[in-house]
C-alpha atoms as a PDB file:
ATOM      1  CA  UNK A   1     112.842 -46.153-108.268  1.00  0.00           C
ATOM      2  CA  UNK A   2     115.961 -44.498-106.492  1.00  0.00           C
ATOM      3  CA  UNK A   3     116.070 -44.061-102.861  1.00  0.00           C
ATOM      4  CA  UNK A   4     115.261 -39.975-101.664  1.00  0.00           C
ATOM      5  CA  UNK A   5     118.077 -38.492-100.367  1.00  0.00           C
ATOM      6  CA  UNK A   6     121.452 -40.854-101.629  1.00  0.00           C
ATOM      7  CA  UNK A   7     123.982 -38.637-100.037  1.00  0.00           C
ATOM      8  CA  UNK A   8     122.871 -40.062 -96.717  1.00  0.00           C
ATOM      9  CA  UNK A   9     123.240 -43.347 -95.175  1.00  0.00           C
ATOM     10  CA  UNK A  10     120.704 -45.738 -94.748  1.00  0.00           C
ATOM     11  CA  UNK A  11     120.293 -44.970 -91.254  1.00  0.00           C
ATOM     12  CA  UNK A  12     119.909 -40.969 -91.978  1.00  0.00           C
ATOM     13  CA  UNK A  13     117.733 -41.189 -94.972  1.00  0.00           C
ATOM     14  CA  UNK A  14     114.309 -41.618 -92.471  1.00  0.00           C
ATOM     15  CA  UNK A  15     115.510 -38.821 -90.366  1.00  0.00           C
ATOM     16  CA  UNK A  16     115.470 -36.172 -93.382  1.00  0.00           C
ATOM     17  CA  UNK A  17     112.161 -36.238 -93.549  1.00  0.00           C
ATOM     18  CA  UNK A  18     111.386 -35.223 -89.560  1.00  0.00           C
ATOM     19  CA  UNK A  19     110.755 -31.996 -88.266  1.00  0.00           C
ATOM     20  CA  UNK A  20     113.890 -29.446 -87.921  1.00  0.00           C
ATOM     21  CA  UNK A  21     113.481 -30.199 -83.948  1.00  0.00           C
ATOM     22  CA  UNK A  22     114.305 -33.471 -84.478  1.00  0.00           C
ATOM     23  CA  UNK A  23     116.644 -33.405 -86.431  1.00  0.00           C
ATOM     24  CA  UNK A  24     118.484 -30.115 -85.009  1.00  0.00           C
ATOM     25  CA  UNK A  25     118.684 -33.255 -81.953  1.00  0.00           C
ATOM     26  CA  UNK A  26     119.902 -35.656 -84.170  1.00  0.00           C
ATOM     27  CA  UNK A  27     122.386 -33.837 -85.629  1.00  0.00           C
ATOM     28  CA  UNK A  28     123.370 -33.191 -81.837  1.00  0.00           C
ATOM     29  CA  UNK A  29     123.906 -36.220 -80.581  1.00  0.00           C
ATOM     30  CA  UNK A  30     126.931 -38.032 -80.221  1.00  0.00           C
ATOM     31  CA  UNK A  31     127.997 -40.827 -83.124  1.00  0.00           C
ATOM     32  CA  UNK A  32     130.211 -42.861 -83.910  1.00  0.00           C
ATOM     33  CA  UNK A  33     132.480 -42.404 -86.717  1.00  0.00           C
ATOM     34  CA  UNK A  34     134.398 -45.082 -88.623  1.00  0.00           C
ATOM     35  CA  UNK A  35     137.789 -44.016 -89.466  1.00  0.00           C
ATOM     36  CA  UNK A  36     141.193 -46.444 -90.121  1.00  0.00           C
ATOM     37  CA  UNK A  37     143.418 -45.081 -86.658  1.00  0.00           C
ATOM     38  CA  UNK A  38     140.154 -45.651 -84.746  1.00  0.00           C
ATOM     39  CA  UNK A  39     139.686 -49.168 -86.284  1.00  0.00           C
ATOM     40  CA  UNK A  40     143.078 -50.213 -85.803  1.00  0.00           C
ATOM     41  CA  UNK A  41     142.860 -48.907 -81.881  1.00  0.00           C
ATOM     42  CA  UNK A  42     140.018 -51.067 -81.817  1.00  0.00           C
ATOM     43  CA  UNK A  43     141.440 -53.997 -82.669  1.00  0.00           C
ATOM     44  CA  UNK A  44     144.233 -53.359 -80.609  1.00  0.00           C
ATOM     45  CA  UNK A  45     142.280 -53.478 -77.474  1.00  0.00           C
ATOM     46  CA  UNK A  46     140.284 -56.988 -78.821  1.00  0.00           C
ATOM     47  CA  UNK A  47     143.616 -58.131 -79.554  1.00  0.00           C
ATOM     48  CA  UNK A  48     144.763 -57.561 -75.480  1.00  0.00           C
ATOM     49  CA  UNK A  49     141.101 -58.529 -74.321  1.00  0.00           C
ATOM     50  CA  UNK A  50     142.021 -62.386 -76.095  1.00  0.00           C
ATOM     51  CA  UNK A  51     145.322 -62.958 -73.963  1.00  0.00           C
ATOM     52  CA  UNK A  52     145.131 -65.614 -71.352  1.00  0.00           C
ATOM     53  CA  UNK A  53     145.974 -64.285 -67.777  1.00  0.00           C
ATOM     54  CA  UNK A  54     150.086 -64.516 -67.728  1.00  0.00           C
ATOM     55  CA  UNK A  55     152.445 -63.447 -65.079  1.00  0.00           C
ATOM     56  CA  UNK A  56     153.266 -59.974 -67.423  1.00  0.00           C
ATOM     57  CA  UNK A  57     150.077 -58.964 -68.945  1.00  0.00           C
ATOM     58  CA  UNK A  58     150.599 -56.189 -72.594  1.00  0.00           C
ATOM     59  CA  UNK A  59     148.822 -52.987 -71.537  1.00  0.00           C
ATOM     60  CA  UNK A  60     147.784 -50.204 -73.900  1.00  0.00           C
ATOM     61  CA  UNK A  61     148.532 -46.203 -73.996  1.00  0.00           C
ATOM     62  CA  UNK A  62     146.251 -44.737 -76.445  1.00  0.00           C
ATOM     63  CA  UNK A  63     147.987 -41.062 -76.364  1.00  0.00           C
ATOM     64  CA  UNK A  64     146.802 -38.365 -78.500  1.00  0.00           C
ATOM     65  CA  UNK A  65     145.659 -34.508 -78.141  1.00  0.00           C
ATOM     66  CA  UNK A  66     143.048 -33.351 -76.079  1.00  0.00           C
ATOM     67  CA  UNK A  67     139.834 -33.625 -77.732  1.00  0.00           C
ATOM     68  CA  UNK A  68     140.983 -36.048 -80.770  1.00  0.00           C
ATOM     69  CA  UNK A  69     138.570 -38.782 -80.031  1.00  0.00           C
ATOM     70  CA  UNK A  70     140.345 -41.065 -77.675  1.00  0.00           C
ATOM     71  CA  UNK A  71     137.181 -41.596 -75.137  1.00  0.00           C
ATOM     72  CA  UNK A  72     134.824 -41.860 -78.130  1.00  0.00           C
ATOM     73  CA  UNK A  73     137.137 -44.997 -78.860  1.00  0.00           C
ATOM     74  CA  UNK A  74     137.342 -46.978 -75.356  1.00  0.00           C
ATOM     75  CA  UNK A  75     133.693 -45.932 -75.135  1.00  0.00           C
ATOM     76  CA  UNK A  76     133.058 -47.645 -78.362  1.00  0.00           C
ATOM     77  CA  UNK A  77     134.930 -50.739 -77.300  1.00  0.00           C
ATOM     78  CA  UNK A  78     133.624 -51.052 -73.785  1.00  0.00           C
ATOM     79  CA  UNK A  79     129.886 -50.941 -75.293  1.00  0.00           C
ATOM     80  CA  UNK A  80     130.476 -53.182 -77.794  1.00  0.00           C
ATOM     81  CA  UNK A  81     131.746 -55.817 -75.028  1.00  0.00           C
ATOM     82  CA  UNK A  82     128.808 -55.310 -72.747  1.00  0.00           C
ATOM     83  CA  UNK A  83     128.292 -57.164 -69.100  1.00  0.00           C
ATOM     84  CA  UNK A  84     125.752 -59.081 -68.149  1.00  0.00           C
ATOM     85  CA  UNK A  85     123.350 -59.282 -65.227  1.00  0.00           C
ATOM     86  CA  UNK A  86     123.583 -61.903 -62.216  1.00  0.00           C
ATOM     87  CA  UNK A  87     120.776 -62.845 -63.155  1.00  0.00           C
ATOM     88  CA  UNK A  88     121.238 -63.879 -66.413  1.00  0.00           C
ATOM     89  CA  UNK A  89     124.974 -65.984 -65.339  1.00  0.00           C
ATOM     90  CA  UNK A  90     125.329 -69.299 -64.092  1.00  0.00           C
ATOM     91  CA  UNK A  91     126.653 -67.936 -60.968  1.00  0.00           C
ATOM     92  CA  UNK A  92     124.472 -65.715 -60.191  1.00  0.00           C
ATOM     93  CA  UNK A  93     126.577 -62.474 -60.070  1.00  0.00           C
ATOM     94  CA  UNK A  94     127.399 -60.129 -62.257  1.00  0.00           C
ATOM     95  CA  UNK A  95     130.121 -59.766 -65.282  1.00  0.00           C
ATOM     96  CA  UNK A  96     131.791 -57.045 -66.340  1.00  0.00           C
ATOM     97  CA  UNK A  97     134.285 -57.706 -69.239  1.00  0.00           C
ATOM     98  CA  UNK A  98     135.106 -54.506 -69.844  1.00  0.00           C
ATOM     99  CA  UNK A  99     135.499 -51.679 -67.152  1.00  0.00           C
ATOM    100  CA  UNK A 100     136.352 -47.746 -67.700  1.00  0.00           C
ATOM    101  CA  UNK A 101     136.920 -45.408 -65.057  1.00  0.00           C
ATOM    102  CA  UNK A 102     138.065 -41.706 -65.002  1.00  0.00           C
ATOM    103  CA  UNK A 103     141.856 -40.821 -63.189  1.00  0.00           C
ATOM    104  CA  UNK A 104     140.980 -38.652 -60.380  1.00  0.00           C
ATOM    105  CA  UNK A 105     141.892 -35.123 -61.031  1.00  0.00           C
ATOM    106  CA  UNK A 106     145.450 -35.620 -59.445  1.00  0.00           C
ATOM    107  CA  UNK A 107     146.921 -39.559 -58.351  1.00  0.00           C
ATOM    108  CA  UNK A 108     144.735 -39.943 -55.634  1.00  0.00           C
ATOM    109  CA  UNK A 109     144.552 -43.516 -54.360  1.00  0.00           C
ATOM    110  CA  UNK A 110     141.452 -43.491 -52.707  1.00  0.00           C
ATOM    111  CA  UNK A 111     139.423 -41.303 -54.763  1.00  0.00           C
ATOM    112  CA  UNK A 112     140.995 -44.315 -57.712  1.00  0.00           C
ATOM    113  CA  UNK A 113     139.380 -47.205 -55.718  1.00  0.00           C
ATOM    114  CA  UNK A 114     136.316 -44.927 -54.866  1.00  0.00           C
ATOM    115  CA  UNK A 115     136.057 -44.478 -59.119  1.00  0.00           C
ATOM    116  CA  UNK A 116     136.283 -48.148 -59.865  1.00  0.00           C
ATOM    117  CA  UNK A 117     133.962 -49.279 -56.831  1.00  0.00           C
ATOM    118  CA  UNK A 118     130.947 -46.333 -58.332  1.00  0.00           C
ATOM    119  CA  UNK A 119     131.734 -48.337 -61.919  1.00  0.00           C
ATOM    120  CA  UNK A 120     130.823 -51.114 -60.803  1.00  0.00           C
ATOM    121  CA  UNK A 121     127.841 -49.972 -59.168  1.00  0.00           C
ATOM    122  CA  UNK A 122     128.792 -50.671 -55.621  1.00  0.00           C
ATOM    123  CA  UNK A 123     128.131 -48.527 -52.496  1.00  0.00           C
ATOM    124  CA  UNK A 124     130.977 -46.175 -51.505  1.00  0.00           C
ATOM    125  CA  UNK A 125     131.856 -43.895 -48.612  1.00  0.00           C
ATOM    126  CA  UNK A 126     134.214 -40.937 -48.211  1.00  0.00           C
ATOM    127  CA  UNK A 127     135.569 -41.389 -45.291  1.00  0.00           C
ATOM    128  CA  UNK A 128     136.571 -45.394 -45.835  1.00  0.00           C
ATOM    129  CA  UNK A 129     140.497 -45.753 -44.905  1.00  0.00           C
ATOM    130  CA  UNK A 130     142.238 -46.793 -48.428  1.00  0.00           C
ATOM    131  CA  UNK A 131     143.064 -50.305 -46.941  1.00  0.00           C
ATOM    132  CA  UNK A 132     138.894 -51.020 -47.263  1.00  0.00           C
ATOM    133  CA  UNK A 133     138.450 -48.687 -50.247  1.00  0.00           C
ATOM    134  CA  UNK A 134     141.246 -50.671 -52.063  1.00  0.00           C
ATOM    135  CA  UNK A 135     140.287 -54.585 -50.851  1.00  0.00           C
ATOM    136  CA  UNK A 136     136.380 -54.257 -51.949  1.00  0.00           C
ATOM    137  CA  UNK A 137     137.916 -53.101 -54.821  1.00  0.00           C
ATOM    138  CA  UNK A 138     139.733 -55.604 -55.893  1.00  0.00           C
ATOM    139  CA  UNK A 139     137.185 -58.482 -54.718  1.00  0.00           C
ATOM    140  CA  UNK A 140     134.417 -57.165 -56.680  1.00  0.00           C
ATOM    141  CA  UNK A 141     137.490 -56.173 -59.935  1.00  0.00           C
ATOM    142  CA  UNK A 142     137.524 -60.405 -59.510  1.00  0.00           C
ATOM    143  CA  UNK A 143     133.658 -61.233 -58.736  1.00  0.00           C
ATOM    144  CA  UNK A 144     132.922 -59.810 -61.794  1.00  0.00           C
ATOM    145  CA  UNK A 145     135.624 -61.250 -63.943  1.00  0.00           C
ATOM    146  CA  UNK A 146     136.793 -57.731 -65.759  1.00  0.00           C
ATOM    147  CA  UNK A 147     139.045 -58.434 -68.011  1.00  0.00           C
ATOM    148  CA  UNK A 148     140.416 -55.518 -69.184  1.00  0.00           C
ATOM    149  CA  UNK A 149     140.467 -52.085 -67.182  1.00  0.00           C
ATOM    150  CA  UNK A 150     140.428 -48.621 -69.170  1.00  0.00           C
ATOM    151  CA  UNK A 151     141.650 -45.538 -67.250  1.00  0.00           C
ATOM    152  CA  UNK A 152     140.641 -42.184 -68.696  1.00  0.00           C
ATOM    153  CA  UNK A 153     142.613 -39.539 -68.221  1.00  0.00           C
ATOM    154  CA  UNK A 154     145.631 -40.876 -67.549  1.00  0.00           C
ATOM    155  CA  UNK A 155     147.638 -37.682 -67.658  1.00  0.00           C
ATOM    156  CA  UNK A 156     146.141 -36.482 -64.484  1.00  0.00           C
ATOM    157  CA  UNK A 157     148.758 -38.334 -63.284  1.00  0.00           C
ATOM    158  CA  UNK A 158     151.619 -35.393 -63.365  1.00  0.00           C
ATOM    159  CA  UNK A 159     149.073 -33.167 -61.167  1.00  0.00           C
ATOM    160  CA  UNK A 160     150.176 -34.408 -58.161  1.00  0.00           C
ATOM    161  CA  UNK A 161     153.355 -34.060 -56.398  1.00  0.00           C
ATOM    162  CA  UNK A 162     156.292 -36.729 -57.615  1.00  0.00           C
ATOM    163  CA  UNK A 163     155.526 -38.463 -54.405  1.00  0.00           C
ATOM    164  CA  UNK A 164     151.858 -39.037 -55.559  1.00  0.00           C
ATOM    165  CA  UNK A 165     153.033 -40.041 -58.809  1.00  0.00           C
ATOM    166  CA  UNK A 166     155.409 -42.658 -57.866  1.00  0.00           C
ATOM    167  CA  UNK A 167     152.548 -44.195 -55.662  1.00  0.00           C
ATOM    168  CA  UNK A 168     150.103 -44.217 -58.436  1.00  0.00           C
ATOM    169  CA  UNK A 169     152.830 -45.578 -60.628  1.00  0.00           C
ATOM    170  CA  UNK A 170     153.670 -48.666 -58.266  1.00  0.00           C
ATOM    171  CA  UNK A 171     149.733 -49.151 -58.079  1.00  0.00           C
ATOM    172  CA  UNK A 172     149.268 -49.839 -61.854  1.00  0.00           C
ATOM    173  CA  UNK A 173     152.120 -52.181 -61.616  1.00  0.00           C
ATOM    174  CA  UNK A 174     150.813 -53.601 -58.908  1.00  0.00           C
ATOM    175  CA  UNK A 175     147.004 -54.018 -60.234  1.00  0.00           C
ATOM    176  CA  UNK A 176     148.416 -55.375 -63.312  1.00  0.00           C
ATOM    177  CA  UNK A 177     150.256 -57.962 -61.632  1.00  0.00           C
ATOM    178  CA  UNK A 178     147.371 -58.769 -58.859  1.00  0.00           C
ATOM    179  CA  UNK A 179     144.645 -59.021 -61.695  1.00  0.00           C
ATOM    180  CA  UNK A 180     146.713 -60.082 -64.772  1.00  0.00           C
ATOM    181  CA  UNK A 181     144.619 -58.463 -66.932  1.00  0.00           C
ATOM    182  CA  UNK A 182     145.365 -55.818 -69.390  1.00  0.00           C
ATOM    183  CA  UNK A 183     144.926 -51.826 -68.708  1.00  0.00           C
ATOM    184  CA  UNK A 184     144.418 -49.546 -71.355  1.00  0.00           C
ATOM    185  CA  UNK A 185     145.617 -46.329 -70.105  1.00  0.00           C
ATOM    186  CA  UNK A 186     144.464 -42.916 -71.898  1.00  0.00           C
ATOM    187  CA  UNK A 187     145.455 -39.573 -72.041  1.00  0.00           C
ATOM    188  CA  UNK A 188     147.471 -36.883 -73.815  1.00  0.00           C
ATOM    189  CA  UNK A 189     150.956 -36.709 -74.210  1.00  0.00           C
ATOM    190  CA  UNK A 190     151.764 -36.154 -70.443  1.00  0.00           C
ATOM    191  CA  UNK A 191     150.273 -39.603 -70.111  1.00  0.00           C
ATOM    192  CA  UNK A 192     153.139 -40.856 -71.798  1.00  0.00           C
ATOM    193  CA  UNK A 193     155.705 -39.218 -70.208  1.00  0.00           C
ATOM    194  CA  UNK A 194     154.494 -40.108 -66.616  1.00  0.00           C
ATOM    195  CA  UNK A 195     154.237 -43.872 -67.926  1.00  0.00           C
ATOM    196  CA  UNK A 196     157.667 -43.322 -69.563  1.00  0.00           C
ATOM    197  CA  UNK A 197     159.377 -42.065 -66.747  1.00  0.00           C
ATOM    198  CA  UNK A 198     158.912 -45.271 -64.607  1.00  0.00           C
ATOM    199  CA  UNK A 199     161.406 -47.833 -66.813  1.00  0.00           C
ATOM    200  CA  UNK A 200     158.873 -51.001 -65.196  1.00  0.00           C
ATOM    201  CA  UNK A 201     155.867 -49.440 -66.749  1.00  0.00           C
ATOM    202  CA  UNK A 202     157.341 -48.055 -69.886  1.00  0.00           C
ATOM    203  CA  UNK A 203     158.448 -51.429 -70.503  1.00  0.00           C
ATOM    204  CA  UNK A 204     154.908 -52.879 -70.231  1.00  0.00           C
ATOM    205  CA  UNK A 205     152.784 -50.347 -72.387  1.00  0.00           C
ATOM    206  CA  UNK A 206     152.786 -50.146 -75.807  1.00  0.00           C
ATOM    207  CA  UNK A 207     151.822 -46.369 -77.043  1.00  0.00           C
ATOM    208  CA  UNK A 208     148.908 -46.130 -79.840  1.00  0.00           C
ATOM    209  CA  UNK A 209     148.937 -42.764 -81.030  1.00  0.00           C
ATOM    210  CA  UNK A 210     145.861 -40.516 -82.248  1.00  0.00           C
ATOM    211  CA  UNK A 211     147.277 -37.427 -84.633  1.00  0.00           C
ATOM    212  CA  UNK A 212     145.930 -34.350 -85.539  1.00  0.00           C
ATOM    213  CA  UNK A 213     144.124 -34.774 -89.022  1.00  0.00           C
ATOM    214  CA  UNK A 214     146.019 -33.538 -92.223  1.00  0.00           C
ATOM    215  CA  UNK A 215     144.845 -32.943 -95.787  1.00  0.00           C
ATOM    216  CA  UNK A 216     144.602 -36.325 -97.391  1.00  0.00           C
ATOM    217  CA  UNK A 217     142.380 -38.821 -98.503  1.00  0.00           C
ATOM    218  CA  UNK A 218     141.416 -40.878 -95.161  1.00  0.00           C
ATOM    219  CA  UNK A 219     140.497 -36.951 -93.646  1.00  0.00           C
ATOM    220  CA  UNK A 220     138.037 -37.002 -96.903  1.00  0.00           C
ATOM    221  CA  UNK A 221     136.827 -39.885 -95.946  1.00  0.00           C
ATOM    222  CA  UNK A 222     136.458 -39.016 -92.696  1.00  0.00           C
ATOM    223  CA  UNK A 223     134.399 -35.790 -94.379  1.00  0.00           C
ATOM    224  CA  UNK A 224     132.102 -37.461 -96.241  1.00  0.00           C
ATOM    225  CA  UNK A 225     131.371 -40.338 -93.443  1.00  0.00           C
ATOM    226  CA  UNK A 226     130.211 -37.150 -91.278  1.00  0.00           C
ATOM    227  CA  UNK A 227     128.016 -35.895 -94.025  1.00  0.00           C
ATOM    228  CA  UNK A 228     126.321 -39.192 -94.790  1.00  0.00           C
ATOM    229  CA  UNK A 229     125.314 -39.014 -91.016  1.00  0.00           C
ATOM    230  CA  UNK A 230     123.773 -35.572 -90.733  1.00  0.00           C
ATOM    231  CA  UNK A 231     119.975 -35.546 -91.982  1.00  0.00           C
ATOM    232  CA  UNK A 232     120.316 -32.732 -94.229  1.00  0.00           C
ATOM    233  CA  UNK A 233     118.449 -33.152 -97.047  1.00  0.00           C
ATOM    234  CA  UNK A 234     120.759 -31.490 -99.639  1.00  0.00           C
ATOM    235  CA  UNK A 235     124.285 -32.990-100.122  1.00  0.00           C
ATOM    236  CA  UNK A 236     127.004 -30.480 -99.066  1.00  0.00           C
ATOM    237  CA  UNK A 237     130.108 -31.970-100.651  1.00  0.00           C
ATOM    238  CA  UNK A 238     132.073 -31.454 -97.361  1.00  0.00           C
ATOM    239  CA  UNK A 239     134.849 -34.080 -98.401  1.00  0.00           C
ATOM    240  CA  UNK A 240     135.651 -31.087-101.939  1.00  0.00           C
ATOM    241  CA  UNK A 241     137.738 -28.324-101.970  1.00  0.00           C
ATOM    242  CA  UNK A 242     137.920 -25.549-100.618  1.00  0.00           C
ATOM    243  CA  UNK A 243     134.651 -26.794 -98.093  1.00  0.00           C
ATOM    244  CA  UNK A 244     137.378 -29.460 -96.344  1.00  0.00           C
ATOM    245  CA  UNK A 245     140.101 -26.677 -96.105  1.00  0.00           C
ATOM    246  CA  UNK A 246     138.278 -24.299 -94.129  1.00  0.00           C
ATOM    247  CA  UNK A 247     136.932 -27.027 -92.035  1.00  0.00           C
ATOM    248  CA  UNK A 248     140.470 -28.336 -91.107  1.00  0.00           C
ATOM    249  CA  UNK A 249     142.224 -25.023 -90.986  1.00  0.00           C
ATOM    250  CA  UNK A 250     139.546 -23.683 -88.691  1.00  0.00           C
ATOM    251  CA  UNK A 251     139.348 -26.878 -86.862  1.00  0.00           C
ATOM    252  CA  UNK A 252     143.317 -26.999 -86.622  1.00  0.00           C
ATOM    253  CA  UNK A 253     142.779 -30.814 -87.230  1.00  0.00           C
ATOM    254  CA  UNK A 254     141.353 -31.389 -83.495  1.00  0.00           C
ATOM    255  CA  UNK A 255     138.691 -34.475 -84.377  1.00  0.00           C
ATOM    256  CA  UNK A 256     136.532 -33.289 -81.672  1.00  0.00           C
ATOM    257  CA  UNK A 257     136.688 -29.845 -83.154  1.00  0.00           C
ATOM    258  CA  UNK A 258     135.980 -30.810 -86.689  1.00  0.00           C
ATOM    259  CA  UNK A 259     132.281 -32.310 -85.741  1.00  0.00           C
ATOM    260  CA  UNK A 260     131.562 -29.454 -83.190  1.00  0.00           C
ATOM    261  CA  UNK A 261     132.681 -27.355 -86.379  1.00  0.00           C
ATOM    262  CA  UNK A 262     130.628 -29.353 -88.948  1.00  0.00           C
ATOM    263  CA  UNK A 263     127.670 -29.662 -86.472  1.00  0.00           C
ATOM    264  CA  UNK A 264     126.952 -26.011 -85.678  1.00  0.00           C
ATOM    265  CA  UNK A 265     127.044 -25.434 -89.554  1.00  0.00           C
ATOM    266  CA  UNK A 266     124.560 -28.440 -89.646  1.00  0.00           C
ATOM    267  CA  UNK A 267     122.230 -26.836 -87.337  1.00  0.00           C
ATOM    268  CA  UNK A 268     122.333 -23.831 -89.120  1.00  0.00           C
ATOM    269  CA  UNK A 269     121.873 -25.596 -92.898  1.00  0.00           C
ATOM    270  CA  UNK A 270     118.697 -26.609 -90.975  1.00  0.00           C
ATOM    271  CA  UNK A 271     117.283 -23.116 -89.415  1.00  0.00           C
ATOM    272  CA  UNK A 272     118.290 -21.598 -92.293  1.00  0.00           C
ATOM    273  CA  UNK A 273     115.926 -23.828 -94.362  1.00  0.00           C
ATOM    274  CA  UNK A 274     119.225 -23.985 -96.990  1.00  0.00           C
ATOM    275  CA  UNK A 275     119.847 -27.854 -95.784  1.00  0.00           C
ATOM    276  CA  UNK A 276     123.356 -27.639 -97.052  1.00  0.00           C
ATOM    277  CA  UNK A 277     126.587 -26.908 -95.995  1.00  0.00           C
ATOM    278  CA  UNK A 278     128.352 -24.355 -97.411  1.00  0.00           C
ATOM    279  CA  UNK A 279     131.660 -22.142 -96.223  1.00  0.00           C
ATOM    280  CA  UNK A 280     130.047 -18.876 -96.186  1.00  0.00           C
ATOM    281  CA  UNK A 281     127.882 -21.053 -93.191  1.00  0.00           C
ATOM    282  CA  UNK A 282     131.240 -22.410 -91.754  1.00  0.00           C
ATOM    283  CA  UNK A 283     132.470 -19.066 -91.391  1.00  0.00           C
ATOM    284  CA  UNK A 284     129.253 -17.825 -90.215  1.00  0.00           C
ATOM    285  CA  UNK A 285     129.172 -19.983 -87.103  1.00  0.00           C
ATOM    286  CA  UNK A 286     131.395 -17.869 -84.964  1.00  0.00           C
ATOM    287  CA  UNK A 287     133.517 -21.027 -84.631  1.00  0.00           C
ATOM    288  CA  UNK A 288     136.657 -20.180 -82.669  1.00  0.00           C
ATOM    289  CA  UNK A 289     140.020 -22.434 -83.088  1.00  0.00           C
ATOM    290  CA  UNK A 290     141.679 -24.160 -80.216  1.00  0.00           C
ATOM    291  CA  UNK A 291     144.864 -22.081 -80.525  1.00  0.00           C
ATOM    292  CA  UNK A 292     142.805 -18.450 -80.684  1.00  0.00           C
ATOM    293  CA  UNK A 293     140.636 -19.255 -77.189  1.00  0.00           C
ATOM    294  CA  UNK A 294     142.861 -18.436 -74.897  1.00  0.00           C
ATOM    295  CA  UNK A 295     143.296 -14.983 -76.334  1.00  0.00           C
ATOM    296  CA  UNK A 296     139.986 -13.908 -76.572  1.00  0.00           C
ATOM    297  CA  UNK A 297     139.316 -10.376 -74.772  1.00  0.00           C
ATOM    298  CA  UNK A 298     136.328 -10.814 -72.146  1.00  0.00           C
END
């Protein structure tokens, strides 16, 4: 006897038969999605994570537009190198293999060391002179033997004067060489120009790029790995022409666009009781393309 529902995978086919609530949340929440750029970013990062502390330690820039699923990635690899608990260590303290902070909304040095100290679940206060901020820091970065640091955001960087940015500059350098470990930086393609414009740090990380999606067969595949995760109950052949067309043209070939596209139309296949997508229902969704926002009337 076939299993119900083969368009889905394994892991959708039980959720197809809940209520719409559930599955209008389902179809919500964030996922992963397995995709060959994303895989090879992956191993990337395990490939850094594996070098033995050296003098000059490789760092990562994973660079791509804004919204193209370069958090969804470090996310990915940070959870799937989780820490454990003091009291499960022979030392009794904590280990954190893998740490991700946010860039402060302009290169801030303080507001850096007050980012990485939260992380790590330590207590913090405002008013703490950068000397104390930045020493705590850097004994707990070693206490709890991270071994690669991920900074999202990294294009923040060019919001501050070039004063700013030359001091944040010297203090990746300078964290790189204190901790040897690696850093994955991330960020957009301003990212790479701030890292690019200091010839030390240019020299030191090696740009991974994210594109925007094109017609092709890995952006099918990407297609019908979506559908296979959404617990409609009807296939919708999103990965055929003209259904993927509309979805990239629309979506302008923005990742993070292409599931908020691909999602609302999921919600609706569900509401609608139709539990398929179809491009009348794309076009129905009132989804707006990156380029077009900023010229909306209000």
């Amino acid at each position: 006897m076939s299993e119900p529902y083969p368009h889905l995978h394994a892991s959708a086919r039980p959720l197809a038969e809940e209520s719409p609530e559930l599955r209008i949340r389902r179809i919500r929440t964030d996922r992963w999605i397995a995709y060959a750029r994303a895989e090879a970013a992956l191993s990337a990062m395990g490939d850094f994570l594996s070098f033995p502390k050296r003098l000059r330690m490789p760092n990562l820039l994973l660079v791509g537009p804004t919204n193209n699923g370069k958090t969804m990635i470090t996310e990915k690899f940070r959870r799937s190198h989780p820490g454990r608990d003091g009291a499960a260590t022979e030392t009794g303290t904590a280990e954190v293999p893998v740490l991700r902070v946010q860039m402060p909304p302009a290169p801030d040095e303080r507001r850096f060391f007050s980012a990485v100290l939260a992380a790590l679940g330590a207590p913090d206060r405002a008013s703490e002179h950068l000397v104390v901020k930045q020493d705590l820091a850097m004994l707990l970065l070693r206490t709890t033997d991270v071994r690669m640091l991920i900074i999202d955001e990294a294009h923040n960087l060019l919001s501050g004067a070039a004063i700013q940015q030359r001091r944040f500059l010297n203090l990746l350098r300078w964290l790189g060489n204190e901790l040897q470990i690696p850093l994955v930086a991330v960020g957009t393609a301003e990212a790479l120009r701030a890292v690019q414009s200091d010839d030390q740090l240019a020299n030191r990380f090696s740009p991974f790029t994210l594109q925007l999606w094109h017609e092709g067969e890995e952006y099918r595949r990407l297609l019908s790995s979506l559908e296979a995760l959404l617990p409609l109950r009807r296939p919708s052949g999103l990965a055929e022409p003209p259904l993927a067309g509309s979805i990239l043209s629309a979506s302008e070939g923005v990742l993070g666009e292409i599931v908020t596209l691909v999602t609302s139309a999921a919600v609706m296949a569900v509401t609608s009781g139709e539990e398929s997508i179809t491009e009348h229902m794309i076009a129905r969704t009132g989804f707006v393309a990156p380029s077009r926002r900023e010229r909306i009337a209000v």
